[in-house]
Protein backbone atom coordinates (compact mmCIF):
# COMPACT_ATOMS: atom_id res chain seq x y z
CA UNK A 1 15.31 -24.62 9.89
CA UNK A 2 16.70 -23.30 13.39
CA UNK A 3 18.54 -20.21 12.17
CA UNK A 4 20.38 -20.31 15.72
CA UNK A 5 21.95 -23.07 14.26
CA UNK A 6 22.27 -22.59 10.45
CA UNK A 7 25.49 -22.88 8.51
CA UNK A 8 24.55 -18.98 7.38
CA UNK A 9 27.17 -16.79 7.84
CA UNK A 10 26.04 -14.26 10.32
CA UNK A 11 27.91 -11.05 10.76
CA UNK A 12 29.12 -9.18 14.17
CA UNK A 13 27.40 -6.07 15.26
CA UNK A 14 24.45 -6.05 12.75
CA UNK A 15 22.93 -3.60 15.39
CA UNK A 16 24.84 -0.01 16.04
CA UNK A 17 24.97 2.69 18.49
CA UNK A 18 20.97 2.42 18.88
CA UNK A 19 19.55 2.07 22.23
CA UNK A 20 17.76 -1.09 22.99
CA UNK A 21 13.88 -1.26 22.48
CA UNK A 22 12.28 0.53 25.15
CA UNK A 23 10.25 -1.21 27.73
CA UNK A 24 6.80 -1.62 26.13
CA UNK A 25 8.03 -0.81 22.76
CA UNK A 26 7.98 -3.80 20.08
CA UNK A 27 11.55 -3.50 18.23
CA UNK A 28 11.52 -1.87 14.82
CA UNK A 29 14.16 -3.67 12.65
CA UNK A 30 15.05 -1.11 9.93
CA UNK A 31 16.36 -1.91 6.85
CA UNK A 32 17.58 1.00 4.70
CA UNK A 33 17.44 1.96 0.58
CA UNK A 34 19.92 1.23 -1.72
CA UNK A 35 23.35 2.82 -0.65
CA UNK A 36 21.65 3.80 2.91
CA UNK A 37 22.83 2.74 6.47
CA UNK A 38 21.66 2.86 9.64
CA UNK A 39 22.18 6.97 10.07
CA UNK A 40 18.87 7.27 7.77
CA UNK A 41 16.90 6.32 10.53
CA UNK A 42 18.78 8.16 12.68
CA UNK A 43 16.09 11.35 13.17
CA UNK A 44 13.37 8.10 14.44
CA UNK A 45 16.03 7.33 17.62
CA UNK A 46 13.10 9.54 19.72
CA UNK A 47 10.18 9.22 17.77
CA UNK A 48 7.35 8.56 20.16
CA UNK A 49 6.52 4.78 20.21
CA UNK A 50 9.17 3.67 18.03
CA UNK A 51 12.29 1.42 19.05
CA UNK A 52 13.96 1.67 15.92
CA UNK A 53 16.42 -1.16 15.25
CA UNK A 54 18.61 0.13 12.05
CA UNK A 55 20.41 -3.25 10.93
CA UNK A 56 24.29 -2.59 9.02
CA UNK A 57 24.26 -4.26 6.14
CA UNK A 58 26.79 -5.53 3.82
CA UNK A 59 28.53 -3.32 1.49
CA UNK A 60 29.34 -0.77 4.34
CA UNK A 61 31.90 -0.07 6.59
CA UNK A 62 34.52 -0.70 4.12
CA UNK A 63 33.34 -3.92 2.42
CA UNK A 64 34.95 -3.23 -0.74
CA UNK A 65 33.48 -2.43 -3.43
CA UNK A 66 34.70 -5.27 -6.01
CA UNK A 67 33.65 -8.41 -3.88
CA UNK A 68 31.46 -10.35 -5.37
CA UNK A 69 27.72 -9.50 -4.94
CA UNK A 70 26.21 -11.54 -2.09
CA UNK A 71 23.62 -13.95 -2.74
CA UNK A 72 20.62 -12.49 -2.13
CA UNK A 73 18.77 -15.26 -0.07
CA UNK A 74 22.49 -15.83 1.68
CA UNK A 75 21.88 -12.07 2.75
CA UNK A 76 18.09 -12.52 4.04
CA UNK A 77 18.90 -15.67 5.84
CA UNK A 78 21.65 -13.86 7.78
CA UNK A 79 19.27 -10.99 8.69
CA UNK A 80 16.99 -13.06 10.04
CA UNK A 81 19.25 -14.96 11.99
CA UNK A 82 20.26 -11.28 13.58
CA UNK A 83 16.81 -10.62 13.80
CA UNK A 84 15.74 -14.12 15.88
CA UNK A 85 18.64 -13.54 18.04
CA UNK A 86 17.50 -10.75 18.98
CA UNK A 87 14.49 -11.04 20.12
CA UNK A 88 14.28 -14.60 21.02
CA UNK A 89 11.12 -15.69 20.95
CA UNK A 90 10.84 -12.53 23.69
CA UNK A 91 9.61 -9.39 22.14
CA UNK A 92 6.77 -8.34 19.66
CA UNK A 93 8.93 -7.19 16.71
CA UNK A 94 8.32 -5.36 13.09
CA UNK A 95 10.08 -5.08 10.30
CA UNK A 96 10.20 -1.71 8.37
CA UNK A 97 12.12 -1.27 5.00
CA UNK A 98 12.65 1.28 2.63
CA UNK A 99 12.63 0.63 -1.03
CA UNK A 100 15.48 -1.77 -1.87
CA UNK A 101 15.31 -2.54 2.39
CA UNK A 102 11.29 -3.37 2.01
CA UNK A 103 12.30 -5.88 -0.40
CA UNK A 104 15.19 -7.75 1.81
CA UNK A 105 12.76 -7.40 4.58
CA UNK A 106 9.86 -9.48 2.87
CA UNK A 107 12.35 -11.93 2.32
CA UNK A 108 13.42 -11.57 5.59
CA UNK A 109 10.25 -12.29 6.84
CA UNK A 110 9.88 -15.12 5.09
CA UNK A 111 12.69 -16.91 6.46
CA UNK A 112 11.87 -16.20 9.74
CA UNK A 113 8.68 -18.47 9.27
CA UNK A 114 10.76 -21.33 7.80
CA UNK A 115 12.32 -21.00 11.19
CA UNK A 116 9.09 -21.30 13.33
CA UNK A 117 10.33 -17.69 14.64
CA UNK A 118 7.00 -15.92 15.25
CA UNK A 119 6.02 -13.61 12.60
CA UNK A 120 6.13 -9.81 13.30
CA UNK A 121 3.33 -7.55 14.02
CA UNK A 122 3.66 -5.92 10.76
CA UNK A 123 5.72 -5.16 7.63
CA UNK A 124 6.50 -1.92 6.38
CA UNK A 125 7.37 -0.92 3.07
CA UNK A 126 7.93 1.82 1.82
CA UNK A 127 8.26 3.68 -1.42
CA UNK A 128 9.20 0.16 -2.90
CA UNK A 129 7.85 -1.88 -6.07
CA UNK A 130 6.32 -5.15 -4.81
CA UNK A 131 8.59 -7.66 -4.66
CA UNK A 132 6.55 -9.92 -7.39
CA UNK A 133 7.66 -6.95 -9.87
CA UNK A 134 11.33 -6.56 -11.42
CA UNK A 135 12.53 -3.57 -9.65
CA UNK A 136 13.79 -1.85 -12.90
CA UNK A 137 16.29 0.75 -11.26
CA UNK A 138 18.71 -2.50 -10.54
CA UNK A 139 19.64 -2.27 -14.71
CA UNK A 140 21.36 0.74 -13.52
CA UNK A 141 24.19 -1.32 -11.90
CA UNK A 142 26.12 -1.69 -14.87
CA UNK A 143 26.60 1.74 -16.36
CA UNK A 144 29.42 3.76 -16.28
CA UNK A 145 30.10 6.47 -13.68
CA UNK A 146 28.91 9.50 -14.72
CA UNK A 147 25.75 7.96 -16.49
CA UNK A 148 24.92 6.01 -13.36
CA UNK A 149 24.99 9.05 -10.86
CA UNK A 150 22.95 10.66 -13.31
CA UNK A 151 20.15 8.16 -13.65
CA UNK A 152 20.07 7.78 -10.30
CA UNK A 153 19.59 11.75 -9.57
CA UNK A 154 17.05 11.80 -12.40
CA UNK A 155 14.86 8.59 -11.21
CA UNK A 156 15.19 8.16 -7.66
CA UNK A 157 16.47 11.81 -6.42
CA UNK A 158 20.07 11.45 -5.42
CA UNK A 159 21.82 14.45 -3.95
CA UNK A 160 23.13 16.12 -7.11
CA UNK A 161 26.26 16.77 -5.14
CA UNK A 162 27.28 13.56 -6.30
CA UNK A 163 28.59 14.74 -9.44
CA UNK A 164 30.55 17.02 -8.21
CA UNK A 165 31.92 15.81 -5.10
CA UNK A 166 34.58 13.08 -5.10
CA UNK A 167 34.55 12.46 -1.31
CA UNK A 168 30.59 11.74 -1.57
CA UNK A 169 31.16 9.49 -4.61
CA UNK A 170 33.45 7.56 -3.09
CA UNK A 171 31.54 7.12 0.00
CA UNK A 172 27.82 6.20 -1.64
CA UNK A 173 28.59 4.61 -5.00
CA UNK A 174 30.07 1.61 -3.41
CA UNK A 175 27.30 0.69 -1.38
CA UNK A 176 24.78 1.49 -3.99
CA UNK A 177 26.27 -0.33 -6.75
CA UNK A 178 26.29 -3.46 -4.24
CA UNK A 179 23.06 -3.47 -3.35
CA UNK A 180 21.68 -2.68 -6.78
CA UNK A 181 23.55 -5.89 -7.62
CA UNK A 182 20.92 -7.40 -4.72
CA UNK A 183 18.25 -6.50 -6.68
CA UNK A 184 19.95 -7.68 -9.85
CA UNK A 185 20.16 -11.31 -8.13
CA UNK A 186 17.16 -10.86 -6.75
CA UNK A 187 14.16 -13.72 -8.08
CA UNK A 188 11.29 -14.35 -6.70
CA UNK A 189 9.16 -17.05 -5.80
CA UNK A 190 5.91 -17.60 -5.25
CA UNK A 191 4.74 -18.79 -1.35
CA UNK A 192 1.70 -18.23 0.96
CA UNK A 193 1.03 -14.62 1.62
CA UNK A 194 2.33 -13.54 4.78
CA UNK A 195 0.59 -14.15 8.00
CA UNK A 196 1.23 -10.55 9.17
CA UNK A 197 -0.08 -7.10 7.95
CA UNK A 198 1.50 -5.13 5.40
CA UNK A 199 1.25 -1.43 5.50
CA UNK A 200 2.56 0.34 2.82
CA UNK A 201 4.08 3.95 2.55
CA UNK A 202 4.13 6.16 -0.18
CA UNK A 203 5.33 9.27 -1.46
CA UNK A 204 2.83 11.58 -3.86
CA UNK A 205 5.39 12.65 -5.75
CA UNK A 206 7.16 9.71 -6.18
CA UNK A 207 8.40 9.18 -9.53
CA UNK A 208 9.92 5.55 -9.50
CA UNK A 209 7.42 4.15 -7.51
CA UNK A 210 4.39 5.66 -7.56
CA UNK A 211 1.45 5.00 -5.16
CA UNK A 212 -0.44 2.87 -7.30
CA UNK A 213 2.15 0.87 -8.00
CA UNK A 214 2.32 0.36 -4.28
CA UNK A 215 -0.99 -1.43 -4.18
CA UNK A 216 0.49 -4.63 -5.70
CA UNK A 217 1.80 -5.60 -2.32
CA UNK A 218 -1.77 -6.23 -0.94
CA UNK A 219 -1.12 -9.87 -2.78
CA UNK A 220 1.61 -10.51 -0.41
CA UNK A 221 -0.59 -10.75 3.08
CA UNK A 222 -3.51 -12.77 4.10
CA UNK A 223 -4.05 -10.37 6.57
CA UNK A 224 -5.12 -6.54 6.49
CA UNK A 225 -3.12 -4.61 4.00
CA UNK A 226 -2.97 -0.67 4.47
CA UNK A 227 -1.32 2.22 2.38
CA UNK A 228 -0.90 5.70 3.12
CA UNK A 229 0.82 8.61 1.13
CA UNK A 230 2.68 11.30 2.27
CA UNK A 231 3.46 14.38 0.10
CA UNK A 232 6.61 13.54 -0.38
CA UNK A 233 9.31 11.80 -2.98
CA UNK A 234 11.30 8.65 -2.92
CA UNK A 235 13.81 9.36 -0.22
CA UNK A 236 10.41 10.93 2.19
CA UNK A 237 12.75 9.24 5.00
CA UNK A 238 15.01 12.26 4.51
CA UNK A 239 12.39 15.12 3.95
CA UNK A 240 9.78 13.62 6.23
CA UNK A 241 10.92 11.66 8.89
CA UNK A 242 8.29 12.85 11.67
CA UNK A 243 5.56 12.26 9.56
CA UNK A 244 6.58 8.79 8.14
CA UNK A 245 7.59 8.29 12.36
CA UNK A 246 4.42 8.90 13.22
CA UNK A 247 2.56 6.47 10.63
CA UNK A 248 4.40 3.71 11.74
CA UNK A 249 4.15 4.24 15.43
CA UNK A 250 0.27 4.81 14.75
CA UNK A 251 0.05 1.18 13.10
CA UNK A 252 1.88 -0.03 15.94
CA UNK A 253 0.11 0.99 18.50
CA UNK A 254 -3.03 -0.38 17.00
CA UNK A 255 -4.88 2.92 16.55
CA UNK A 256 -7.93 3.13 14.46
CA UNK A 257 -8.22 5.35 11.75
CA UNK A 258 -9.93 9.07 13.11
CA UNK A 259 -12.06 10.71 10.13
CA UNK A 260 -10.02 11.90 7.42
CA UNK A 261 -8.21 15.50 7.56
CA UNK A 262 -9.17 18.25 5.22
CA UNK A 263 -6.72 17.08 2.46
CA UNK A 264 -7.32 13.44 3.02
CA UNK A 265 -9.68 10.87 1.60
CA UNK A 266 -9.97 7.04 3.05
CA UNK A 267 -10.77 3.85 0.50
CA UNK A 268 -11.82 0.86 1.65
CA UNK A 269 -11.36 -2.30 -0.10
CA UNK A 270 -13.79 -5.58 0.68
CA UNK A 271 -13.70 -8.74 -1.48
CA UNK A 272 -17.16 -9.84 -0.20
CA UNK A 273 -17.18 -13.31 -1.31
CA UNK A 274 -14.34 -13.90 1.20
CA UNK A 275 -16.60 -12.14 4.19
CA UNK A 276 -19.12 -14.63 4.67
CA UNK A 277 -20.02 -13.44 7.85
CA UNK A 278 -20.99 -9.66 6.60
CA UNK A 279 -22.84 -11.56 3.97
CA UNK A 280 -25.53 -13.75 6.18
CA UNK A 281 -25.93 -10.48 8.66
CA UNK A 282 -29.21 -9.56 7.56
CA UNK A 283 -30.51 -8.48 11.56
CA UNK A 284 -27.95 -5.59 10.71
CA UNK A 285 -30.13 -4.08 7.75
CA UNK A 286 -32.46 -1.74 8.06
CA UNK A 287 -36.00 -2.45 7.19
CA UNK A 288 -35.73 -1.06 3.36
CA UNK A 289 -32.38 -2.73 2.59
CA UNK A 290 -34.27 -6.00 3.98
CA UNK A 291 -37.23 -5.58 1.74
CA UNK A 292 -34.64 -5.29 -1.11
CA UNK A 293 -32.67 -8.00 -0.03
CA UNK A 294 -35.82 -10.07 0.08
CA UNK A 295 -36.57 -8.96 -3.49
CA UNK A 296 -33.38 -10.23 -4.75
CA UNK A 297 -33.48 -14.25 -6.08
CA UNK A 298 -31.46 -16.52 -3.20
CA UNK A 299 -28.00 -16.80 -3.61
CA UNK A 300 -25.05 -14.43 -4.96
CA UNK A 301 -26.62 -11.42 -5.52
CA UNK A 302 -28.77 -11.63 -2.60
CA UNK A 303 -25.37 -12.58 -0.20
CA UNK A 304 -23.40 -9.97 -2.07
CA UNK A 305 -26.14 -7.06 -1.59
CA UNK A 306 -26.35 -7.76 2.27
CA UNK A 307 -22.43 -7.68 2.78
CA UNK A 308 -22.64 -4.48 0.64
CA UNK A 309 -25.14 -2.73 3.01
CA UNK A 310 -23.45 -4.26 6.18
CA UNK A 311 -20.05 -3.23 5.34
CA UNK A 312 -21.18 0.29 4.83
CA UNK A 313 -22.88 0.33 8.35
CA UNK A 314 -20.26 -1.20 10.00
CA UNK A 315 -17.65 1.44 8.10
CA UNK A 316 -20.03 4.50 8.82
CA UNK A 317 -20.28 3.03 12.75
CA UNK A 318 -16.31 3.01 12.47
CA UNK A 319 -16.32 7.43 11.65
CA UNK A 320 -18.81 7.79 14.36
CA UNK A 321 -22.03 7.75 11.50
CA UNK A 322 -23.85 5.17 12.26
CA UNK A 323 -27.62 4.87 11.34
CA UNK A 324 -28.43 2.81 13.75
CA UNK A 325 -30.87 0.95 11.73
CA UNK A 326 -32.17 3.22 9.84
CA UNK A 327 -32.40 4.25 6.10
CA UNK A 328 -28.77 5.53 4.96
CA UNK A 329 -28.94 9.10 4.22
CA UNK A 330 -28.73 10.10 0.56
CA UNK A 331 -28.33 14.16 -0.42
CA UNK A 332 -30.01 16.12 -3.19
CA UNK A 333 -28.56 14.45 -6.14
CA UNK A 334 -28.33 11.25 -4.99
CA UNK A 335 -24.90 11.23 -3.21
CA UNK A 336 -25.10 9.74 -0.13
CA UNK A 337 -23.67 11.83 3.44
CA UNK A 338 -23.55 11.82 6.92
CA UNK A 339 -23.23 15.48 8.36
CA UNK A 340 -19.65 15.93 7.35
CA UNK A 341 -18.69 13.26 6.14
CA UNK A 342 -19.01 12.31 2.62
CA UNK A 343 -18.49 8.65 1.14
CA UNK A 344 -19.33 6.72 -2.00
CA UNK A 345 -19.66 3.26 -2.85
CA UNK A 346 -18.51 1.43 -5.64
CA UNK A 347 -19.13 -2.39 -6.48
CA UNK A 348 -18.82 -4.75 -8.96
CA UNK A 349 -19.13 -8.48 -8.74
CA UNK A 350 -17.96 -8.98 -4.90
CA UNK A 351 -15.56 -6.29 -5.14
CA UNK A 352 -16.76 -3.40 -2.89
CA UNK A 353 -14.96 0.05 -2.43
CA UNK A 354 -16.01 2.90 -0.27
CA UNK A 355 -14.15 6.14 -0.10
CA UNK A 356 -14.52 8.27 2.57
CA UNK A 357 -14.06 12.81 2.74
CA UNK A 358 -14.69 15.24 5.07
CA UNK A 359 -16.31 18.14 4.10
CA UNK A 360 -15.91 17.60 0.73
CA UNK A 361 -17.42 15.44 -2.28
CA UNK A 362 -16.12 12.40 -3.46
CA UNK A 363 -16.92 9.40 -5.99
CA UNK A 364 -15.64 6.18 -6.23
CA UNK A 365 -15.86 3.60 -9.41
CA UNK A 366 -14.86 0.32 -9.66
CA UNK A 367 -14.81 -1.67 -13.26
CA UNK A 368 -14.19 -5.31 -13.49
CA UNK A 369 -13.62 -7.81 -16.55
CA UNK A 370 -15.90 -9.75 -18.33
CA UNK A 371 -15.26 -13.16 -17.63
CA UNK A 372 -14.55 -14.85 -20.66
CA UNK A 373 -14.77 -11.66 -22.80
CA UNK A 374 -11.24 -11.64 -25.54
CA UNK A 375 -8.73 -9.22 -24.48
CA UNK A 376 -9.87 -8.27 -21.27
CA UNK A 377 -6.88 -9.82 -19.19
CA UNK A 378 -7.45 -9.28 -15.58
CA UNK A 379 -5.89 -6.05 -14.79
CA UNK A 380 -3.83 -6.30 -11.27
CA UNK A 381 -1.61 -4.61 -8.70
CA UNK A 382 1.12 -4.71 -10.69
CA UNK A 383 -0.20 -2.46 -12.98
CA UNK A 384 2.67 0.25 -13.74
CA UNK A 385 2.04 4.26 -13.86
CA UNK A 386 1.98 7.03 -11.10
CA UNK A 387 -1.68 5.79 -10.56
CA UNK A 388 -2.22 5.91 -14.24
CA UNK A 389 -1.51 4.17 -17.75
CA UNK A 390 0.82 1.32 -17.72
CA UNK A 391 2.53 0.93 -20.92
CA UNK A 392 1.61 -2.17 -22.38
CA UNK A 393 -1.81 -1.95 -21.15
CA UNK A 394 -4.92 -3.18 -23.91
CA UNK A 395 -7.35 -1.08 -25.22
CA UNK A 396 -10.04 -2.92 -23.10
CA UNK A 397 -7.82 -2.10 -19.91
CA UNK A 398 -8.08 1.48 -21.00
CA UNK A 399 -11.75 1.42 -21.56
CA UNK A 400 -11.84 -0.28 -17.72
CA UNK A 401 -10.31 2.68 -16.40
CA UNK A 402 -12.15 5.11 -18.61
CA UNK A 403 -15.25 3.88 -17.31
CA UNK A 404 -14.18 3.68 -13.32
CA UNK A 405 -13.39 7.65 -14.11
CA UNK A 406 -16.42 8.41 -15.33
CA UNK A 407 -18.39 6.62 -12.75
CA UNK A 408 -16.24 8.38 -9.98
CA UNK A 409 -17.09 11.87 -11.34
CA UNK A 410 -21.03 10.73 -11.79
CA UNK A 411 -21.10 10.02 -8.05
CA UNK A 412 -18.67 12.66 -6.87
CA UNK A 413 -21.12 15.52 -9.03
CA UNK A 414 -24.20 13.70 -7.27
CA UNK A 415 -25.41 12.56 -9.99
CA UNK A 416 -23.77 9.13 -10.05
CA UNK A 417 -25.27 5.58 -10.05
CA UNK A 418 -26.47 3.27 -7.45
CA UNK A 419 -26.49 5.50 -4.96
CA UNK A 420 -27.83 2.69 -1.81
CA UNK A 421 -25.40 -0.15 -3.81
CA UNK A 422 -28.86 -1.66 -5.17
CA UNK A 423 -27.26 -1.93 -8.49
CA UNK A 424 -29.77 0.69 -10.30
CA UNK A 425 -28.75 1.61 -13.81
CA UNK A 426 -26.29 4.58 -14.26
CA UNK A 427 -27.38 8.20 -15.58
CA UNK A 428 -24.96 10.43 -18.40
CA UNK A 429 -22.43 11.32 -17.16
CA UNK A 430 -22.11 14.66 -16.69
CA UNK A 431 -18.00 14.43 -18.07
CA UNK A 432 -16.11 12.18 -19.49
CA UNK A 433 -12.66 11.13 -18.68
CA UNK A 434 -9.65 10.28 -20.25
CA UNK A 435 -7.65 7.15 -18.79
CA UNK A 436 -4.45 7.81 -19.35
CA UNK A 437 -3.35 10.62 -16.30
CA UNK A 438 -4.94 11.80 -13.29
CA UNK A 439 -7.93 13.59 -15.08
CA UNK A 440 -9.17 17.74 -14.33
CA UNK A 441 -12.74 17.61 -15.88
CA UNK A 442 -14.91 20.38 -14.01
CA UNK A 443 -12.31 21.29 -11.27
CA UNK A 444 -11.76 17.42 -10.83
CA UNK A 445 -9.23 15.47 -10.18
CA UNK A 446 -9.13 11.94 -10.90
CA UNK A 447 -7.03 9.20 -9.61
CA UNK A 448 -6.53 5.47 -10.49
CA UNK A 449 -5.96 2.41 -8.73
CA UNK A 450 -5.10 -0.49 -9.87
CA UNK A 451 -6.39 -3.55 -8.30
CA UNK A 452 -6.01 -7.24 -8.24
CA UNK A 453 -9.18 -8.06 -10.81
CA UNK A 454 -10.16 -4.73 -11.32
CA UNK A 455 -9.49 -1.32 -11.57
CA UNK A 456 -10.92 1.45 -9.42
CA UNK A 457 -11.02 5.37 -9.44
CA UNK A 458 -11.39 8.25 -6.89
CA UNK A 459 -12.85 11.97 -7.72
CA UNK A 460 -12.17 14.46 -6.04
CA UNK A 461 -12.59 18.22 -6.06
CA UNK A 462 -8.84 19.17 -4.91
CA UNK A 463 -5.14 19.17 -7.18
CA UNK A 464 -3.66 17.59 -4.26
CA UNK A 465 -4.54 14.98 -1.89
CA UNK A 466 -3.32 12.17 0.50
CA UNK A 467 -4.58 8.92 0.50
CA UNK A 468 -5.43 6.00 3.18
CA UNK A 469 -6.57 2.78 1.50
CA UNK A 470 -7.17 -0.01 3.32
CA UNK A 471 -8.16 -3.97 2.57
CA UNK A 472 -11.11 -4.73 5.17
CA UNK A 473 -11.19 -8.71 6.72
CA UNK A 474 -13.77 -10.66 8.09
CA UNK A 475 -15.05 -8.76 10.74
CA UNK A 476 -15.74 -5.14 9.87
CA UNK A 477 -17.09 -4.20 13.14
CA UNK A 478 -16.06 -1.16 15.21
């Protein structure tokens, strides 16, 4: 479909008072949360390597109220029209949303390559469910006033001036009750994963869409998926606007990740048995891991055991750690180190994880499903909880997680299993952990994510922290 051409209604002046994209800049097409416009992006106008591109869309400027809602693939089709017109075919382009906008602009994204219009250099979403999931603050749309601002304080943080102030009421409530009637239209369907990253931003202390919950949008790329948190809420926009600025600009500019800050831990995701390169590199092992290798029979295990060991070099080369060949360095205890910086590895089947502190201990566990074992349904993404217990879940889902915990505290401690990734037996654990919140065992904090066909967990030795977890393709090398 040429959307230069398509029978899609297309509105004047999608774009505002924002200056064009600056001369180097790829353009930043914003789409705001429920009830937003383009003034919430207003504080990123300067914001070092960012052309934002806030897009006005309906249900402002004095659409009425009690129009019908618009169709929600009517609306996506007509942004991306906006979109290809404006950079036609010209200029490297993103797409950033924010919660309800993150949603419109995955859509958005997808029409763009029923177009042909080449895809952009990344989406952004943030502090918004995966669009595979209902998005369950859209049952909101129907209650009355009074309950409706209150919900929307209590879930999402609204002002709380809206119950008291008329003028506010009747300039927000409009717009949000529109778009939450978006949402409410809203179904999806499935389609190839984007071509283009997705990085995903979330807010710590997000209560409607907690950073786990995030995760679940790593299903919607085949390319490199990325989220970070920020210790913020929902509307981190607002309170934040530097710091979610500079993210984005970061990701844009193609910067690679420095070692972690002091409050900061980095997880690494590789599915090995799609890494078929890391797999075969066995010139990249050092003489022990090849004598292992070697003792390992031909096939699976054997490929899976050399991408383990090559992904962690290649990883450790990334931070500046590299052994250059030799024999990984493992501390008293049996956690493994480099100088300052800490990491842990967790596998199971040709899942691999590998979290990443600096000057500070960390463990990582990883728990899969039996295949073919009754009741243990593949946990995934879309597992709900602020990085903990999703109602619903089974009691072999809990004793998934349970286990991940207690595997992450073994290794954080030092005294946890399979220290080189050679798949030696686990010792007691020296606590055990419950599955249903972040856990505090011994000083520790423990924290849960969800993953397509598995479920993983992250000790750490700190009540707060911010997190950078990232899905690693083919080619791992620095």
């Amino acid at each position: 479909m040429d959307l230069a051409t398509s029978r899609t209604p297309a509105r004047e002046g999608w774009f505002g008072a924002f200056p064009p994209p600056r001369s180097g800049d790829p353009a930043l097409f914003c789409l705001p949360y429920a009830g937003g416009d383009a003034t919430a992006f207003w504080s990123w106008r300067d914001a070092p390597g960012l052309s934002p591109q806030p897009l006005h869309l309906p249900g402002r400027d004095g659409l009425s109220a009690h129009v019908p809602p618009p169709d929600p693939r009517a609306v996506a089709r007509a942004v991306a029209r906006a979109v290809a017109e404006r950079v036609a075919g010209r200029r490297p382009y993103a797409i950033y949303g924010h919660s309800m906008g993150a949603r419109l602009g995955f859509e958005v994204a997808r029409e763009l390559r029923r177009a042909g219009v080449a895809p952009p250099l990344a989406l952004f979403a943030g502090a918004s469910h995966p669009p595979h999931l209902d998005e369950p603050v859209a049952a909101l749309a129907g209650l009355d006033e009074d309950r409706f601002i209150g919900r929307l304080i209590a879930r999402v943080g609204a002002p709380e001036a809206l119950r008291d102030d008329p003028d506010l009421r009747e300039m927000l409530l409009p717009a949000i009750r529109a778009d939450l009637a978006w949402l409410q239209g809203y179904r999806y369907a499935e389609e190839e994963p984007l071509p283009s990253p997705v990085v995903a931003l979330a807010g710590e202390d997000d209560r409607e869409v907690p950073p786990g919950l995030m995760l679940g949008w790593a299903r919607h790329t085949s390319s490199r998926f990325l989220l970070r948190t920020l210790p913020a809420g929902h509307y981190f926009l607002n309170t934040h606007p530097d710091l979610a600025a500079a993210m984005v600009a970061a990701e844009l500019a193609g910067a690679p990740p420095g070692p972690p800050e002091a409050d900061e831990v980095h997880v690494w995701l590789a599915r090995l048995d799609a890494m078929p390169g890391a797999c075969a590199a066995v010139d990249e092992l050092s003489p022990g891991e090849a004598r292992r290798a070697a003792g390992l029979p031909p096939g699976t295990d054997r490929r899976r055991y050399v991408g383990r060991r090559v992904t962690l070099r290649r990883l450790l080369a990334r931070y500046g750690a590299d052994p250059a060949g030799g024999e990984i360095p493992v501390a008293p205890g049996g956690g493994p180190y480099a100088g300052d910086l800490r990491f842990s590895v967790g596998h199971s089947g040709g899942i691999l994880l590998v979290a990443v502190a600096r000057g500070q201990a960390v463990g990582v566990g990883v728990e899969r499903p039996r295949p073919g074992a009754p009741g243990q349904d593949a946990p995934g993404g879309g597992e709900r909880g602020p990085l903990g217990g999703a109602p619903g879940e089974t009691e072999t889902r809990l004793a998934l997680r349970s286990r991940a915990a207690a595997e992450a505290l073994r290794k954080a401690a030092g005294d946890g299993p399979d220290p080189d990734g050679s798949g030696a037996p686990p010792r007691t654990p020296r606590a055990a952990a419950g599955p249903e919140r972040p856990e505090r065992p011994l000083g520790w904090r423990v924290t849960h994510l969800p993953l397509d066909g598995a479920t993983a967990a992250v000790a750490v030795r700190r009540e707060r922290w911010r997190l950078r977890f990232e899905t690693l393709v083919e080619d791992a090398r620095p």
